[in-house]
C-alpha atoms as a PDB file:
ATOM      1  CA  UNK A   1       8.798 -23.790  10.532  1.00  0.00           C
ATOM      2  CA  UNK A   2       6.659 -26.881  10.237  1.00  0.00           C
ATOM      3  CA  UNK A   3       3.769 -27.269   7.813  1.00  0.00           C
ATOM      4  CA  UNK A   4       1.620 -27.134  10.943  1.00  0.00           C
ATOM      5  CA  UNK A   5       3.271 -24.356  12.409  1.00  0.00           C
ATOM      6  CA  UNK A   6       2.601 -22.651   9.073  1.00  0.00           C
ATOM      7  CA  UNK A   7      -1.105 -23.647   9.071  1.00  0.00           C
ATOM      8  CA  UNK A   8      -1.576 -22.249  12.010  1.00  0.00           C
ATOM      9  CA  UNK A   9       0.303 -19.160  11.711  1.00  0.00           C
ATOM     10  CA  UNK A  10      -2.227 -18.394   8.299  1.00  0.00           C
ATOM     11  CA  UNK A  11      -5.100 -18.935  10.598  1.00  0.00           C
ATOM     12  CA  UNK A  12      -4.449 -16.440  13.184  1.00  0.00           C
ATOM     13  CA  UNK A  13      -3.557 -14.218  10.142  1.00  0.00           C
ATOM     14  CA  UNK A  14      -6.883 -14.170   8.611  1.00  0.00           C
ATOM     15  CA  UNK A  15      -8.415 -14.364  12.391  1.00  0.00           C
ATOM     16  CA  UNK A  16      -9.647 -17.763  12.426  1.00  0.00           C
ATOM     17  CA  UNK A  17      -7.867 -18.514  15.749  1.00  0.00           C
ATOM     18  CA  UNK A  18      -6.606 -15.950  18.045  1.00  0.00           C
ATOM     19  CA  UNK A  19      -3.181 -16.076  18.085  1.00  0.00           C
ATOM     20  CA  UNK A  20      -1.411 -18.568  21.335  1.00  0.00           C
ATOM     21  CA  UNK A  21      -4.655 -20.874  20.769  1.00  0.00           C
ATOM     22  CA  UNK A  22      -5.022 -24.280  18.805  1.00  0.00           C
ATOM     23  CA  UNK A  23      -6.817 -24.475  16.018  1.00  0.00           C
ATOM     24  CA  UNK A  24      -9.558 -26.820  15.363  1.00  0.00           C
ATOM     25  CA  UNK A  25      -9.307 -30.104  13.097  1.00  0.00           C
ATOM     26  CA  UNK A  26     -11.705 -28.844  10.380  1.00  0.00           C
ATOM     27  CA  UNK A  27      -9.865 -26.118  10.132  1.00  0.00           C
ATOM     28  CA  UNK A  28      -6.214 -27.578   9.831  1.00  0.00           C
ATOM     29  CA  UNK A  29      -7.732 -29.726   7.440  1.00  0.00           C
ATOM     30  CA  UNK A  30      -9.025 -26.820   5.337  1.00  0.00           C
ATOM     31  CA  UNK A  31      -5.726 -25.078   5.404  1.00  0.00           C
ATOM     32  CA  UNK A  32      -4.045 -28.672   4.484  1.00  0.00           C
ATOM     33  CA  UNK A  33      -5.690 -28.705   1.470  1.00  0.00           C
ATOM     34  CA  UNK A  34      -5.510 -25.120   0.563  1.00  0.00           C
ATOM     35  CA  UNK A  35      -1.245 -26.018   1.131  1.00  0.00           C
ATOM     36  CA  UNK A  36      -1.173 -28.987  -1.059  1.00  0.00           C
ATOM     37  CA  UNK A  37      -2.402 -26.908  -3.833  1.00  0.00           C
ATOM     38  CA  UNK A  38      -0.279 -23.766  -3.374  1.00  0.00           C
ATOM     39  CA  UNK A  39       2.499 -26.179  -2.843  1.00  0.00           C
ATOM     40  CA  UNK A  40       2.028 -27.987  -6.103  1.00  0.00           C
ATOM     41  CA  UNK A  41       1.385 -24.948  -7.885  1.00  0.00           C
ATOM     42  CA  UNK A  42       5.059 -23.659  -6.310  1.00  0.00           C
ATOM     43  CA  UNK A  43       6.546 -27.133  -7.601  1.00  0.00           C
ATOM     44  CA  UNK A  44       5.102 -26.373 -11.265  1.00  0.00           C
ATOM     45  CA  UNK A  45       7.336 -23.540 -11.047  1.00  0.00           C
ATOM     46  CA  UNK A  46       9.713 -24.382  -9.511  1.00  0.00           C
ATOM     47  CA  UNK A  47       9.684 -21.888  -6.494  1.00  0.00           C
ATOM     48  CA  UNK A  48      10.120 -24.540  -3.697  1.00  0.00           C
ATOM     49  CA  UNK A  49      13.335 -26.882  -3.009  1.00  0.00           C
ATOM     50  CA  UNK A  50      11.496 -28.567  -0.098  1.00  0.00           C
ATOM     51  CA  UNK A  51       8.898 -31.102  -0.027  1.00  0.00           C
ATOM     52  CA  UNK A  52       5.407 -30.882   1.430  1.00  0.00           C
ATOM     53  CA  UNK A  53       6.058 -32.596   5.109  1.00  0.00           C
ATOM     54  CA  UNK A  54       9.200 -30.868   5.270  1.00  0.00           C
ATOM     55  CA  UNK A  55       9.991 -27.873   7.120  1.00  0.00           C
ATOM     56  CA  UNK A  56       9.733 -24.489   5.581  1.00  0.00           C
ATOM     57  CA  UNK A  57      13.160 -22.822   5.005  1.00  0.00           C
ATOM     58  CA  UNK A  58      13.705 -19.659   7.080  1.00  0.00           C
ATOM     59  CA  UNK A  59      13.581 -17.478   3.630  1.00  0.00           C
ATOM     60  CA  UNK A  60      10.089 -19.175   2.465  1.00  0.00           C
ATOM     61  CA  UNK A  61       8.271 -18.594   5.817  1.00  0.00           C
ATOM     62  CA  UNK A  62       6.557 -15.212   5.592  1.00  0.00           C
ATOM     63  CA  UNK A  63       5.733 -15.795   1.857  1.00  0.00           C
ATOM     64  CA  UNK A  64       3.625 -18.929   2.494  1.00  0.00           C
ATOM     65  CA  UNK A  65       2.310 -17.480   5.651  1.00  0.00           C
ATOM     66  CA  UNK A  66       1.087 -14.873   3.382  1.00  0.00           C
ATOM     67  CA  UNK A  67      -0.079 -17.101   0.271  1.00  0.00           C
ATOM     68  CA  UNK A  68      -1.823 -19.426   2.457  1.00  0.00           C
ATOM     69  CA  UNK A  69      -3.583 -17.181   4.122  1.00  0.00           C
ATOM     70  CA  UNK A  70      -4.970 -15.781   1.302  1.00  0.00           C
ATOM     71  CA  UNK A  71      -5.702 -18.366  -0.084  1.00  0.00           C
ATOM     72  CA  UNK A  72      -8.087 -19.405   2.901  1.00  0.00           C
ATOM     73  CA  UNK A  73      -9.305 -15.626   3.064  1.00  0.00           C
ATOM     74  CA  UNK A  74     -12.756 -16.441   0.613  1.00  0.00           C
ATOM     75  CA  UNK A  75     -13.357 -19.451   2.448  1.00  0.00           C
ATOM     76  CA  UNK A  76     -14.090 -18.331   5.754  1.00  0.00           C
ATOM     77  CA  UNK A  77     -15.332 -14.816   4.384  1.00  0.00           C
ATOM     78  CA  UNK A  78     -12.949 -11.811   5.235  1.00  0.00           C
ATOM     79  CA  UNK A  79     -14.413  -8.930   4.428  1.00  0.00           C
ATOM     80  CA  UNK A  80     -12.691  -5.784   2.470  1.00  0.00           C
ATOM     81  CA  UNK A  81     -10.368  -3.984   2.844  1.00  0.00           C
ATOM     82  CA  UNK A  82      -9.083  -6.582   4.436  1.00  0.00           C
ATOM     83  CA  UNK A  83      -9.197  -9.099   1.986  1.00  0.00           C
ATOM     84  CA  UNK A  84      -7.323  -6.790  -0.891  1.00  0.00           C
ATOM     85  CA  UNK A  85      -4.633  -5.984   1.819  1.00  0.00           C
ATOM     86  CA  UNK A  86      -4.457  -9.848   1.792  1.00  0.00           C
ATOM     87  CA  UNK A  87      -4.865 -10.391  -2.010  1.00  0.00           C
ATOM     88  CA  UNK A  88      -1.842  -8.052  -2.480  1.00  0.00           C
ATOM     89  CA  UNK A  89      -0.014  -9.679   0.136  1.00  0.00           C
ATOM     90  CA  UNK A  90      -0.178 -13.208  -1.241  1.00  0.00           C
ATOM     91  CA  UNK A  91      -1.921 -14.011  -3.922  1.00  0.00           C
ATOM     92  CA  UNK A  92      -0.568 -16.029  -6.562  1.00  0.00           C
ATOM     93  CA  UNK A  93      -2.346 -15.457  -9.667  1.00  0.00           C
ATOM     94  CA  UNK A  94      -2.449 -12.025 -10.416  1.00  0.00           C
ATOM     95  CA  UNK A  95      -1.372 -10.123 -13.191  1.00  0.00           C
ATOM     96  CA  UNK A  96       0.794  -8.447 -10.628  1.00  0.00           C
ATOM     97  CA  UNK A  97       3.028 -10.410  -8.417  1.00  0.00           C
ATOM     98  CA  UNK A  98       2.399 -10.151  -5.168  1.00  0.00           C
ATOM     99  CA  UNK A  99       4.512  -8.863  -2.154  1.00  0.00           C
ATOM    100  CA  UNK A 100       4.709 -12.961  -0.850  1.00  0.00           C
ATOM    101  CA  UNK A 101       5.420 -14.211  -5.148  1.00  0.00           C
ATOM    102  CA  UNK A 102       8.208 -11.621  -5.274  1.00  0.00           C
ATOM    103  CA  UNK A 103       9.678 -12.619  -1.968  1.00  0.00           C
ATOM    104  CA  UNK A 104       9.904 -15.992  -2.576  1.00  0.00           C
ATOM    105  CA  UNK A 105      11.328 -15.473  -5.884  1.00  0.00           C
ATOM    106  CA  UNK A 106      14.436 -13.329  -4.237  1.00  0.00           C
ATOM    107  CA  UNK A 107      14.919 -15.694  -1.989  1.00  0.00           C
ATOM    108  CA  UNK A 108      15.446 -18.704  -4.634  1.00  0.00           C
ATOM    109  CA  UNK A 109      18.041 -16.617  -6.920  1.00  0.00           C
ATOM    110  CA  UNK A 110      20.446 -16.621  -3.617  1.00  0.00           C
ATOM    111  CA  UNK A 111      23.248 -14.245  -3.313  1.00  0.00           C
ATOM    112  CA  UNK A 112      24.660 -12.498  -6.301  1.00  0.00           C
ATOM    113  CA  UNK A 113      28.212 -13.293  -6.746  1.00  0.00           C
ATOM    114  CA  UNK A 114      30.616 -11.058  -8.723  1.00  0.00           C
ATOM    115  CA  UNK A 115      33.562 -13.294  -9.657  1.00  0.00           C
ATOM    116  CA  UNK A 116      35.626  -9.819 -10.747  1.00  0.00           C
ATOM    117  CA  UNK A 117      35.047  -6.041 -10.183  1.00  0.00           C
ATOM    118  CA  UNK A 118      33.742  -4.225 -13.515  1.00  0.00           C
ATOM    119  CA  UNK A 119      36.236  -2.691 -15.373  1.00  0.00           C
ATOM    120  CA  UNK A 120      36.539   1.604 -15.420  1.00  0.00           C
ATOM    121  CA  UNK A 121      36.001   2.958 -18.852  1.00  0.00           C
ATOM    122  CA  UNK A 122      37.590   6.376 -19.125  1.00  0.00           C
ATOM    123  CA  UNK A 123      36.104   8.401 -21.747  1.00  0.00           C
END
């Protein structure tokens, strides 16, 4: 996914743009900002192995869909419940991880490798 396609796919999440539509300028430049900082907060610790004009790996997708979204969400006013259900989603803050921090996290530990079987204790 590219960092536009991922701008875009945040708007129609919060309902900015209906989905299959463009979105307007202001508005990809709001979300470009909102990226750059989730991006560099990501970087800080170190959740991301791509850069910002790269394209989003297939695992990191949904996550930043979800963070950026949220992170948008108080800017153009969603309203509760929605907003929580968002906040939950993909907020990066909390106290709590959310659904889009734990994701992301998985996805950077990789497959767990077992070089041997564990060994059967008999008692």
């Amino acid at each position: 996914m590219t960092p536009a396609a991922l701008k875009q796919a945040a708007l129609e999440r919060i309902g900015v743009v209906p989905g299959g539509s463009d979105a307007p300028a202001d508005d990809v430049a709001v979300m470009t900002r909102k990226y750059t900082g989730i991006h560099a907060q990501l970087v800080q610790r170190k959740m991301v192995t791509w850069a910002i004009t790269e394209d989003l790996p297939d695992e990191a997708q949904e996550p930043l869909i979800a963070m950026l979204a949220f992170s948008a969400a108080g800017e153009y006013g969603v309203p509760d419940p929605r907003y929580s259900r968002l906040r939950l989603e993909g907020s990066l803050d909390d106290e709590q991880p959310s659904l889009a921090e734990r994701q992301l996290r998985k996805a950077l530990k990789g497959p767990v490798n077992v070089s041997s079987p564990a060994r059967t204790e008999f008692y």
